[in-house]
Protein backbone atom coordinates (compact mmCIF):
# COMPACT_ATOMS: atom_id res chain seq x y z
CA UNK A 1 -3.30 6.53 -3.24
CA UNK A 2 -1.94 3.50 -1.54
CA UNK A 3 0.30 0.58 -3.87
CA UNK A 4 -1.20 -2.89 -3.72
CA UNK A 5 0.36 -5.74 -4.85
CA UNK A 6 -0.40 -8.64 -7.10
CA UNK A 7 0.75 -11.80 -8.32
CA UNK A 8 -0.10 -14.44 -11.05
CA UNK A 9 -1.05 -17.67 -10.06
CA UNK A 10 0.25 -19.01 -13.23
CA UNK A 11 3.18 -17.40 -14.43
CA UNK A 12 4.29 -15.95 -10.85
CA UNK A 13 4.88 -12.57 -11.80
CA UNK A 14 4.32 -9.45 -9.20
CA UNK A 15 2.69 -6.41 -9.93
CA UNK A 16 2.66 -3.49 -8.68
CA UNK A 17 -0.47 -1.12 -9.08
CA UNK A 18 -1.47 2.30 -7.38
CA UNK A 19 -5.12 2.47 -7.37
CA UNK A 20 -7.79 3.97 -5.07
CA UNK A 21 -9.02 1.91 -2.36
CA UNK A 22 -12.79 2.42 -4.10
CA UNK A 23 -11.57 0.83 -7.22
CA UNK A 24 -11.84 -3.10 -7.61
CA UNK A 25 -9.22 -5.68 -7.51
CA UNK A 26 -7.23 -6.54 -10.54
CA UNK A 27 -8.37 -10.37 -11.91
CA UNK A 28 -6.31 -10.92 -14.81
CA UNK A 29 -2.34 -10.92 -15.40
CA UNK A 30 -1.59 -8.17 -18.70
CA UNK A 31 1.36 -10.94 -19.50
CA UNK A 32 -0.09 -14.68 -19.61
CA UNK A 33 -4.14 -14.41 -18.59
CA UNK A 34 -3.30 -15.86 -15.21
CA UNK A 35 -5.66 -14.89 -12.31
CA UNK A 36 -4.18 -12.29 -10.09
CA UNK A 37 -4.06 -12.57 -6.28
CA UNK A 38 -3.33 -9.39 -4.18
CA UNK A 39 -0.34 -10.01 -1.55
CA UNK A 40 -0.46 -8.55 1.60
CA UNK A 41 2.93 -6.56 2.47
CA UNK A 42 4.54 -4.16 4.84
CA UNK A 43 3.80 -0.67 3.84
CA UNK A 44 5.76 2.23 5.20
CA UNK A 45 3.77 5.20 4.98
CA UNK A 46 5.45 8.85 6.21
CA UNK A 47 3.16 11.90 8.20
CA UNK A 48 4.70 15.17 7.00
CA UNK A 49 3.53 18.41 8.75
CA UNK A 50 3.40 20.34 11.69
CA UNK A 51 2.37 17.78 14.82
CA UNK A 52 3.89 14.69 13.61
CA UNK A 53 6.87 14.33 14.73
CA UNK A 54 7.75 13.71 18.66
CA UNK A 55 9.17 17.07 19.22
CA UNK A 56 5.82 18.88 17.73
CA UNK A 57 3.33 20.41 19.87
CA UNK A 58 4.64 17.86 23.07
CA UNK A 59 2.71 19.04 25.81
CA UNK A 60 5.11 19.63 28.96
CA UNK A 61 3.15 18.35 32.22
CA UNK A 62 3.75 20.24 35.86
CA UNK A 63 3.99 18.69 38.89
């Protein structure tokens, strides 16, 4: 489940939630009432398993 961020319009505090993509977007701030916006940020996400990396399964061409 991916993190998605938040923050209050009024009291300018960031949040961080994991929820489902399915699930809806957080309105209210837990600490003042403020409306919530979601930020936008860079994720890193990592691939684990076999065929991921750049060394897995590389497929050697002949000439």
């Amino acid at each position: 489940m991916p993190v998605y961020e938040y923050q209050c319009e009024k009291c300018k505090d960031i949040v961080e939630v994991l929820q489902k993509i399915s699930d809806d977007p957080l309105s209210e701030c837990e600490k003042c009432g403020g409306k919530l916006s979601k930020q936008f940020n860079q994720m890193n996400f990592h691939l684990y398993g076999p065929g991921f990396y750049s060394t897995d399964n590389k497929r050697k061409y002949l000439k």
